[in-house]
C-alpha atoms as a PDB file:
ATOM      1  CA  UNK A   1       0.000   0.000   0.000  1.00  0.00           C
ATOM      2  CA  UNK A   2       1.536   3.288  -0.912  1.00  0.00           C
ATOM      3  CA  UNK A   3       1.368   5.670   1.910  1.00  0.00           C
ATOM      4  CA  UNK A   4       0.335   9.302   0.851  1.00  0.00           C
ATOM      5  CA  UNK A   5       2.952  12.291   1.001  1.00  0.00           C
ATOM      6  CA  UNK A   6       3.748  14.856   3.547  1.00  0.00           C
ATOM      7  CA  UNK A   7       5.464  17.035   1.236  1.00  0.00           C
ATOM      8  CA  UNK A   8       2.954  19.547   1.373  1.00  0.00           C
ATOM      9  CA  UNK A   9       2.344  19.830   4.736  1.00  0.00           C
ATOM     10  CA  UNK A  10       3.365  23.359   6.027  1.00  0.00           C
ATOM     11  CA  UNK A  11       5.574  21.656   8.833  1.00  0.00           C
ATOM     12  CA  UNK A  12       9.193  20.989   9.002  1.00  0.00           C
ATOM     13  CA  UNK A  13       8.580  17.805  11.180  1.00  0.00           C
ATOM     14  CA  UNK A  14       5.722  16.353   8.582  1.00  0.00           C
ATOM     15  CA  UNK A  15       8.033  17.028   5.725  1.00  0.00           C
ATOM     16  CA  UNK A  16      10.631  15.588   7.581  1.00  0.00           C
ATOM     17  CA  UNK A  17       8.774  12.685   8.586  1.00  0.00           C
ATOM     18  CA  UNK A  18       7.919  12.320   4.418  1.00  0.00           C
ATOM     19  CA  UNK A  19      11.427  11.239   3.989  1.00  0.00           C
ATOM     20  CA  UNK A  20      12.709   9.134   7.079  1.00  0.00           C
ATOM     21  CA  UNK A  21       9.119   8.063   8.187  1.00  0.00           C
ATOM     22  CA  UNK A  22       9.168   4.539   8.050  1.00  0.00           C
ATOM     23  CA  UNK A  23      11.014   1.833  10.688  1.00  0.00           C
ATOM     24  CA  UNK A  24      13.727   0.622   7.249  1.00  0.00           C
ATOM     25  CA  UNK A  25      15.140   4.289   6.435  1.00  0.00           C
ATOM     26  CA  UNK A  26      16.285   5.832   9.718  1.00  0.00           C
ATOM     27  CA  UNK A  27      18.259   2.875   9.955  1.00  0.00           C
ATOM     28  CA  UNK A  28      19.887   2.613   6.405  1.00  0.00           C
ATOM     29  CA  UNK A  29      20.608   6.180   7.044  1.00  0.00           C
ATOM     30  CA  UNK A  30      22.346   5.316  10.792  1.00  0.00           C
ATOM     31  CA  UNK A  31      24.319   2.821   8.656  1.00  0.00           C
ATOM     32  CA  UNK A  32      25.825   5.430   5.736  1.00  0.00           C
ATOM     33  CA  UNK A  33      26.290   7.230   8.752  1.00  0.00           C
ATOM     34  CA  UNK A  34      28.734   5.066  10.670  1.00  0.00           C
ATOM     35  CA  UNK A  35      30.496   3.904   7.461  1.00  0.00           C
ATOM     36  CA  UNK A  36      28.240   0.725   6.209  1.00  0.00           C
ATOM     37  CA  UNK A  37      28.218   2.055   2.734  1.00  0.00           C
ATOM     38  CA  UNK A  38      27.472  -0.460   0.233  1.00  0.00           C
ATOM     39  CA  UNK A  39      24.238  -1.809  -0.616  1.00  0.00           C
ATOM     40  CA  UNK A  40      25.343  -5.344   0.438  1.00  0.00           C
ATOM     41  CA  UNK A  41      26.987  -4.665   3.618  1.00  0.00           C
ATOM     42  CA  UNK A  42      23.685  -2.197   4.714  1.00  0.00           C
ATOM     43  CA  UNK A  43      21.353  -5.148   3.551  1.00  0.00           C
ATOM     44  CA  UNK A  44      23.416  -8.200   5.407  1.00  0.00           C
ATOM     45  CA  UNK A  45      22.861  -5.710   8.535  1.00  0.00           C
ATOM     46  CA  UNK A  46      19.651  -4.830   8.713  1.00  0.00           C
ATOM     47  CA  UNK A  47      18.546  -8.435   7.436  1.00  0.00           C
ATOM     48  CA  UNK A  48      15.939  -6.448   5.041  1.00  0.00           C
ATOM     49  CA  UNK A  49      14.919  -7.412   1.716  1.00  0.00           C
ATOM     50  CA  UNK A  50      16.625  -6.169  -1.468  1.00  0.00           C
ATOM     51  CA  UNK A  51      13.653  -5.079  -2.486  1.00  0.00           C
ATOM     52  CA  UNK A  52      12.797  -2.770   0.346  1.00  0.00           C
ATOM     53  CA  UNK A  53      16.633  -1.544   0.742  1.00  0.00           C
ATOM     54  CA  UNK A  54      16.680  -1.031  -3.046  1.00  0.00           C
ATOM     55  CA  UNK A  55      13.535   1.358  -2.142  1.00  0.00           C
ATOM     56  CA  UNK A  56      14.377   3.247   0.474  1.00  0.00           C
ATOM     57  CA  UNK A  57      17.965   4.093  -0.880  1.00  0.00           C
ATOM     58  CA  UNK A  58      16.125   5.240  -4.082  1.00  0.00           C
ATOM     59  CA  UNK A  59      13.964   7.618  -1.920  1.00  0.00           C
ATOM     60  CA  UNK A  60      17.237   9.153   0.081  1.00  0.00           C
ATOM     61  CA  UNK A  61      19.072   9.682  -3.108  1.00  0.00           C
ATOM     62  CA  UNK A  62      16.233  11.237  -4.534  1.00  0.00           C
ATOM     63  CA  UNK A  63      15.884  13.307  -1.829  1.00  0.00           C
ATOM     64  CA  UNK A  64      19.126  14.072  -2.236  1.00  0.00           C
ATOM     65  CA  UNK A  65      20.027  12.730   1.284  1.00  0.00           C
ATOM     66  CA  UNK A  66      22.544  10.435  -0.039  1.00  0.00           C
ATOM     67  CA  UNK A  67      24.633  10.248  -3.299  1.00  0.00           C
ATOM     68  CA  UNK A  68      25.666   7.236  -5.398  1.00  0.00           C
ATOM     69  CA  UNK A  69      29.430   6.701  -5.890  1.00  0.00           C
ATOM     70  CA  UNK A  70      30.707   3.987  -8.184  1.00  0.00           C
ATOM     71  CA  UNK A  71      32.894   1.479  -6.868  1.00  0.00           C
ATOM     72  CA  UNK A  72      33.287  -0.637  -9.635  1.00  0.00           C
ATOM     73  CA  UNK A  73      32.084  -0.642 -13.092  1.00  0.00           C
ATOM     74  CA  UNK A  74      31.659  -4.065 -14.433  1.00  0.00           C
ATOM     75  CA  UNK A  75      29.244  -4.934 -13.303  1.00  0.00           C
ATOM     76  CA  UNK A  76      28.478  -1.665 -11.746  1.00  0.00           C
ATOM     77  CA  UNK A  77      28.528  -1.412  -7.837  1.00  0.00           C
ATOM     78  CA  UNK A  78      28.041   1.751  -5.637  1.00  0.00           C
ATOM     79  CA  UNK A  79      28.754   3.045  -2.467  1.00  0.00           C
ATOM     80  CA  UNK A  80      25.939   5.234  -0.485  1.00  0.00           C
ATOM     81  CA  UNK A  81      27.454   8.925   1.134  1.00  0.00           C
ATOM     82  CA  UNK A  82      25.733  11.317   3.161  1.00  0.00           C
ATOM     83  CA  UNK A  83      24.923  14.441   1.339  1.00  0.00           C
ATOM     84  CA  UNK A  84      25.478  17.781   2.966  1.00  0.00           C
ATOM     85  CA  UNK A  85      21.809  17.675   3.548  1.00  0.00           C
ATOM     86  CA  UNK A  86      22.087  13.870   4.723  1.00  0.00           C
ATOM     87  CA  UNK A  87      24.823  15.088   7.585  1.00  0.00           C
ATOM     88  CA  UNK A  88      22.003  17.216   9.022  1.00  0.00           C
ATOM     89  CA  UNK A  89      19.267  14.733   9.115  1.00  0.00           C
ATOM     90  CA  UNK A  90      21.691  12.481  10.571  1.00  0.00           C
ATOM     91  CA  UNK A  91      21.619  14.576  13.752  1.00  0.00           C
ATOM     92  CA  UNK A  92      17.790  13.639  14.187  1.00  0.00           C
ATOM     93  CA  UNK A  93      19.248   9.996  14.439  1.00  0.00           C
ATOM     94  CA  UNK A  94      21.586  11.257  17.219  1.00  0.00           C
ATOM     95  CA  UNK A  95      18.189  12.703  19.467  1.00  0.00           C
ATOM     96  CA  UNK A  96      16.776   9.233  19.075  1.00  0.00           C
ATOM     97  CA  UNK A  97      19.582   7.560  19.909  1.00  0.00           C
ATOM     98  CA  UNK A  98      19.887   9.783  23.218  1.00  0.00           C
ATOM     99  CA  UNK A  99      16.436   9.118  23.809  1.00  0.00           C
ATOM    100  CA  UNK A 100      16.734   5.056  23.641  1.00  0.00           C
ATOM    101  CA  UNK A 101      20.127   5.481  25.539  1.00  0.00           C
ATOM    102  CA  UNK A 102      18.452   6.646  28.387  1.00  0.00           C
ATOM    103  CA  UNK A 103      14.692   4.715  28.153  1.00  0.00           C
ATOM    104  CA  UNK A 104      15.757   1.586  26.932  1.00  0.00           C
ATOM    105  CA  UNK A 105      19.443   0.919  27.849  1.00  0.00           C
ATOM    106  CA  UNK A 106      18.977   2.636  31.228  1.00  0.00           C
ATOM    107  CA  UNK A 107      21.414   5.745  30.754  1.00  0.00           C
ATOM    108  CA  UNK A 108      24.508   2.804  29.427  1.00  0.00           C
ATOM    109  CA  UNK A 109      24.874   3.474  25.890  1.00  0.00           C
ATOM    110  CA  UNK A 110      25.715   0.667  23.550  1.00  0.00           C
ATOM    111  CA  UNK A 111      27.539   3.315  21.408  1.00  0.00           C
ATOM    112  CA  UNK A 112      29.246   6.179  22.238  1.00  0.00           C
ATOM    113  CA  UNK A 113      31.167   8.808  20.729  1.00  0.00           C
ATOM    114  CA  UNK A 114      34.123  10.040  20.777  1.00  0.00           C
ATOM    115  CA  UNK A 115      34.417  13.964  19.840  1.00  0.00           C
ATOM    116  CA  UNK A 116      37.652  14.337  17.680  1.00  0.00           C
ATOM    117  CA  UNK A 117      38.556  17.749  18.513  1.00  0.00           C
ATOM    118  CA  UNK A 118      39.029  17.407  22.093  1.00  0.00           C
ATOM    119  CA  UNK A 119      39.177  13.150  22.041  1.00  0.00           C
ATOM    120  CA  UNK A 120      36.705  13.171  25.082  1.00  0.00           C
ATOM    121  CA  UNK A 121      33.840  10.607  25.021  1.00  0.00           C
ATOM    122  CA  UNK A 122      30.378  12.516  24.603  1.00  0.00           C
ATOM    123  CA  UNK A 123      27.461  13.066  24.340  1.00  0.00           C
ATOM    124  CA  UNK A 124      26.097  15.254  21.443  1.00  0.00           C
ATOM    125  CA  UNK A 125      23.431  17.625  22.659  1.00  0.00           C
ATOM    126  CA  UNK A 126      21.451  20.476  20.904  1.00  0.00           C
ATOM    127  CA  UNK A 127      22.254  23.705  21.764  1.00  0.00           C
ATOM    128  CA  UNK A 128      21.314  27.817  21.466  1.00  0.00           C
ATOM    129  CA  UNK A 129      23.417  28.692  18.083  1.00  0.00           C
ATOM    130  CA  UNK A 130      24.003  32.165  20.299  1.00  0.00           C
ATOM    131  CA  UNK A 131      25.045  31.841  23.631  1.00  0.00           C
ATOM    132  CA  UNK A 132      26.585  28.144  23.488  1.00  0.00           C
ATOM    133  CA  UNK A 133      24.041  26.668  25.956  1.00  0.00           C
ATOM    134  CA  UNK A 134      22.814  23.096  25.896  1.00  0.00           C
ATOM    135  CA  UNK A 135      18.765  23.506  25.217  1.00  0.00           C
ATOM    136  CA  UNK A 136      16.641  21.467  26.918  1.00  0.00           C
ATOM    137  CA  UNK A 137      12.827  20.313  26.069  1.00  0.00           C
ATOM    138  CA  UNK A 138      10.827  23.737  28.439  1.00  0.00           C
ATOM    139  CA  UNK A 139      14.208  25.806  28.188  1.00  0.00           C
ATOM    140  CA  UNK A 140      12.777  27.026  24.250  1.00  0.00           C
ATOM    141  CA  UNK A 141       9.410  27.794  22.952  1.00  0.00           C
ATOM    142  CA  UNK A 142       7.898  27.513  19.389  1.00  0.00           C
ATOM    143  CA  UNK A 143       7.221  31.000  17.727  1.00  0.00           C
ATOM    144  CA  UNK A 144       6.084  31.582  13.870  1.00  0.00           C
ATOM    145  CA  UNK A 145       8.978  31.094  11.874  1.00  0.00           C
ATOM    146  CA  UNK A 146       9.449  33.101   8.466  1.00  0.00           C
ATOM    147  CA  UNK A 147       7.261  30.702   6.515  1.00  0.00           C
ATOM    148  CA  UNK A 148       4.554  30.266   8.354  1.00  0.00           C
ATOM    149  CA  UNK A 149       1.671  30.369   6.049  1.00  0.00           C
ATOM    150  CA  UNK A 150      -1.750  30.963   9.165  1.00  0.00           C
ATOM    151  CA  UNK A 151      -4.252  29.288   6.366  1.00  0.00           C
ATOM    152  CA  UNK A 152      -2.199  26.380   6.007  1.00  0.00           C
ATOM    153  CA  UNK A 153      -2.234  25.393   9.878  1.00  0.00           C
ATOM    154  CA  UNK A 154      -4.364  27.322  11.779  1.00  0.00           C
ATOM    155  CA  UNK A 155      -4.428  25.234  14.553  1.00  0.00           C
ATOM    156  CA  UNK A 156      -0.821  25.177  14.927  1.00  0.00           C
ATOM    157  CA  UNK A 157      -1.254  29.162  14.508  1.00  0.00           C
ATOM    158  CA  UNK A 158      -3.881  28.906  17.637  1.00  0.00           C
ATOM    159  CA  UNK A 159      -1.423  26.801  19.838  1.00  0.00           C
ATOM    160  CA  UNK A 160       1.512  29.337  18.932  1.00  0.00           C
ATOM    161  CA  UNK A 161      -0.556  32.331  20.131  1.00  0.00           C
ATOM    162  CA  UNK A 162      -1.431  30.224  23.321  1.00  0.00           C
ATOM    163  CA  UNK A 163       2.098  29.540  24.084  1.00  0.00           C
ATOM    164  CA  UNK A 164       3.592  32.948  23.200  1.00  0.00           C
ATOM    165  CA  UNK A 165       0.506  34.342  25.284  1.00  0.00           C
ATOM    166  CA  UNK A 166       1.808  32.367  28.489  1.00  0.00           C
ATOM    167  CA  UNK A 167       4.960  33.202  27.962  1.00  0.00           C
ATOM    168  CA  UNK A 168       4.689  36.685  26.737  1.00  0.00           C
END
């Protein structure tokens, strides 16, 4: 069954969620990510069908989340690499892997990593692009942003006005 787009949707989340919003893709993506960069190697991982791999790879290079690179060329073989654009999204994968580090392995995460430029083990955390502080989930409220279209998602426009109204 073919699932119907987001791309429309007036929501950076939504149109977000239209690219990496299945279980298969966040995880093909975690793998280009770590170096698991050939379609073989990402499909003996995951254990998912050709098929599927073949079709979620198609939608992240179309998406221009990943690139092709050719490896070989008889027969032709590729390796998958992170876009500019794919090095962003890969930082969502980081926020989920926080959040399963702390819900489902109890705080003890199964991977961790080590920051190059100081070689410290960390942990890599969101924070204002201003002052240098870690942000935290009630530390930052949602305001309209410069696209914000009020016919599109007036309820979202409604909640907005609620939250900037409490927090004047």
């Amino acid at each position: 069954m073919q699932r119907s787009t987001l791309s429309d949707q007036p929501c950076s989340v939504a149109r977000t969620l239209d690219i990496i919003g299945d279980r298969w893709t966040p995880l093909v993506l975690r793998d280009i990510a770590i170096g698991i960069s050939r379609f073989d190697a990402i499909q003996a991982d995951l254990g998912l069908s050709r098929k599927v791999l073949a079709q979620r790879l198609a939608n992240l290079v179309e998406h221009e989340v990943v690139v092709r690179v050719e490896y070989q060329d008889n027969p032709p073989r590729y390796d998958y690499r992170l876009t500019e654009k794919g090095n962003d999204l890969a930082m969502v994968l980081l926020a989920i892997q926080q959040f399963g580090d702390r819900w489902f392995f109890g705080g003890q995460a199964p991977i961790a990593w080590k920051h190059l430029s100081c070689g410290q083990i960390s942990k890599p955390v969101q924070v204002c692009d201003h002052c240098g502080e870690q942000v935290r989930p009630g530390e930052a409220i949602p305001m309209r942003g410069p696209s914000f279209v009020e016919d599109a998602a007036p309820l979202v426009g409604e909640a907005l006005d609620e939250i900037a109204a409490a927090f004047g």
